[in-house]
Protein backbone atom coordinates (compact mmCIF):
# COMPACT_ATOMS: atom_id res chain seq x y z
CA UNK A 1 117.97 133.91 112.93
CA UNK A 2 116.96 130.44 113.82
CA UNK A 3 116.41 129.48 117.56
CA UNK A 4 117.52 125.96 118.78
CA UNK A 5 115.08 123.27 118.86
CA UNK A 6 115.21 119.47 119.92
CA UNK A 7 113.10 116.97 119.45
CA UNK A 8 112.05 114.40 122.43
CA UNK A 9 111.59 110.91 121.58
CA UNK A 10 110.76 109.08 124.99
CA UNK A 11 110.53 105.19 124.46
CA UNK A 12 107.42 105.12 127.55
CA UNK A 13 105.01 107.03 124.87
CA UNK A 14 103.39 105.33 122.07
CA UNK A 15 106.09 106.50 118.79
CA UNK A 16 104.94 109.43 116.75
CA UNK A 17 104.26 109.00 113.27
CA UNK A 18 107.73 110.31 111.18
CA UNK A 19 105.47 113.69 110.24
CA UNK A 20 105.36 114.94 113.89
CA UNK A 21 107.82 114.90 117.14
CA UNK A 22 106.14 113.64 120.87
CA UNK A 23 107.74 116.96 121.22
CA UNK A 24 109.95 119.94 120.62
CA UNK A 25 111.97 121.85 123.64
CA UNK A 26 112.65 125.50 122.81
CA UNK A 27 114.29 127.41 125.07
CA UNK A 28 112.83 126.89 128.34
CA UNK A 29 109.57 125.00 127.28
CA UNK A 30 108.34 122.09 126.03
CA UNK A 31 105.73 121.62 123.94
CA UNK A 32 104.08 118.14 123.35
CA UNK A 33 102.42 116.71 120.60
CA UNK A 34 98.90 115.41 121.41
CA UNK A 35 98.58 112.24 122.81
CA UNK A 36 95.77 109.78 122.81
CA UNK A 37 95.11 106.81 125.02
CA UNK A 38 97.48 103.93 123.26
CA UNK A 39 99.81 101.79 125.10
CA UNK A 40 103.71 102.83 124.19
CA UNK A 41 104.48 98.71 124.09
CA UNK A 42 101.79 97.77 121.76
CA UNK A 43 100.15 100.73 120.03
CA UNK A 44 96.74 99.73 120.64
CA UNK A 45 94.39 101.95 122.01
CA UNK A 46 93.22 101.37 125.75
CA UNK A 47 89.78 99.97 126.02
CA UNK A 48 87.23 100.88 128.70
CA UNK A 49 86.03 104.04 129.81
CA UNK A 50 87.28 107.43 128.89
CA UNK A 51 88.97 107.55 132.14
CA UNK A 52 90.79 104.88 131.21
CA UNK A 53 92.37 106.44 128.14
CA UNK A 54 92.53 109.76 129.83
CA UNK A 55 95.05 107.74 132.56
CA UNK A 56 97.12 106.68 129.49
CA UNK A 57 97.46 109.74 128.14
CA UNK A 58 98.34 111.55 131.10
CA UNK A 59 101.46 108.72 131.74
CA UNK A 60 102.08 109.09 127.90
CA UNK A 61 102.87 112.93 128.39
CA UNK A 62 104.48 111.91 131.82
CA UNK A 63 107.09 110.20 130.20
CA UNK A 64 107.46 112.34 127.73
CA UNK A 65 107.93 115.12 129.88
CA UNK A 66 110.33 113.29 131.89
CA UNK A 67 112.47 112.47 129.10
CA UNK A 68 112.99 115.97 128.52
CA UNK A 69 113.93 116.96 132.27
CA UNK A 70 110.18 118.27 133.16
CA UNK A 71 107.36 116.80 134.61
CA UNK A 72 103.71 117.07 135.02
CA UNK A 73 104.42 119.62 137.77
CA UNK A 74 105.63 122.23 135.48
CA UNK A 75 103.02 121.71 133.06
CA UNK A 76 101.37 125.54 132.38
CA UNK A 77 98.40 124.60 129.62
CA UNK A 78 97.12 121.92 128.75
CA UNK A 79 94.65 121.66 125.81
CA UNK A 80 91.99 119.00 125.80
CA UNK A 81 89.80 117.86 122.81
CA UNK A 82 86.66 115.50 123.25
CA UNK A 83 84.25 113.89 120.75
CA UNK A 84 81.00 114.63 123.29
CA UNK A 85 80.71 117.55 125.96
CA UNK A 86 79.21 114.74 127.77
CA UNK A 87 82.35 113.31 128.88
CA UNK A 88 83.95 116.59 130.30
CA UNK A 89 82.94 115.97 133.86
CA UNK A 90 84.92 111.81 133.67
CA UNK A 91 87.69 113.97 131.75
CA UNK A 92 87.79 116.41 134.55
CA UNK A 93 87.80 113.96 137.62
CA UNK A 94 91.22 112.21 136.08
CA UNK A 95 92.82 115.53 135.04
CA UNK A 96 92.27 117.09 138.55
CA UNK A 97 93.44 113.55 140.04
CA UNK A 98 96.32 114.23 138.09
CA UNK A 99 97.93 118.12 138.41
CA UNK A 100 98.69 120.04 141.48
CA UNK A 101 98.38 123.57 142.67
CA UNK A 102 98.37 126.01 140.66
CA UNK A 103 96.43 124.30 138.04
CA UNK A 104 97.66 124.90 134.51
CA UNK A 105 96.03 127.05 131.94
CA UNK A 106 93.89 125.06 129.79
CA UNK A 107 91.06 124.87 127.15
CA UNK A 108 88.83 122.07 126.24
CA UNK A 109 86.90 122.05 122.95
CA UNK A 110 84.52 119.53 121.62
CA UNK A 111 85.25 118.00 117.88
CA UNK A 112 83.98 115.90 115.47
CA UNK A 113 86.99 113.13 115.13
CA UNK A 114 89.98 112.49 116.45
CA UNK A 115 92.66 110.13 115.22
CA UNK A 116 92.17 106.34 115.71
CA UNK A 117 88.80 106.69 116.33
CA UNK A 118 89.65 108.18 120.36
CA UNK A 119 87.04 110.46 122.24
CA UNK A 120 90.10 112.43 123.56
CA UNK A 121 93.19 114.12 123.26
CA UNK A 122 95.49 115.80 125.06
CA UNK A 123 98.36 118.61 124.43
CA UNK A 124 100.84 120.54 126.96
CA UNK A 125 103.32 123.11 127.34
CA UNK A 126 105.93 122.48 130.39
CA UNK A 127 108.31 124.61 131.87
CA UNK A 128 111.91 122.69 131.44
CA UNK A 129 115.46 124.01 131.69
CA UNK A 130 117.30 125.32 128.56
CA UNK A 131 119.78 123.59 130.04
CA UNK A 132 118.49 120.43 130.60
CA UNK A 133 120.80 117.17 129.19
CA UNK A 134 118.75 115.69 126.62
């Protein structure tokens, strides 16, 4: 028995690579692809601090999750990836800038590399309506 799926394409998010989706809505959740901090018009990745890509990534899944009827308010976990521990408390300040009450589950783990070269990453899983028009 196969369960409906749809993939998301928003056009305000960088465009995924043809082996991956920005993300897939199931049922009544969402679940986006990781994002890093490139612009959706250009593709190149923000420059500055890692608040500065953190910001982009965070309007990257915004759009995304607005394309499929959601938004950042019905985000319930979140996971975070970062190339040095030593960045979790500039990660933190724009992620707490960013959700509401009741924060969403989430995990952050520190790895060697991410893609492009980025110091961080972000995934989510939203809430959304089944019956959402996409």
């Amino acid at each position: 028995m196969s369960i409906p799926k749809t993939a998301i394409k928003s056009t305000g998010a960088p465009a995924p690579p043809p082996f991956l989706s920005q993300a897939i809505q199931m049922g009544d959740f969402l679940f986006c692809s990781g994002q890093v901090g490139c612009r959706p018009d250009t593709g190149a990745m923000v420059e500055g601090s890692i608040q500065d890509r953190t910001r982009q990534i965070l309007s990257n899944l915004r759009s995304v999750l607005e394309t499929a009827g959601t938004s950042l308010d019905n985000v319930v976990k979140c996971n975070i990836y970062l190339t040095s521990m030593s960045d979790f408390g500039a990660v933190n300040e724009v992620y707490a800038a960013t959700f509401s009450q009741p924060m969403p589950a989430r995990t952050c783990v520190c790895v060697k590399e991410l893609p492009l070269g980025t110091d961080v990453e972000i995934e989510c899983i939203a809430g959304v309506k089944s019956s959402a028009k996409l």
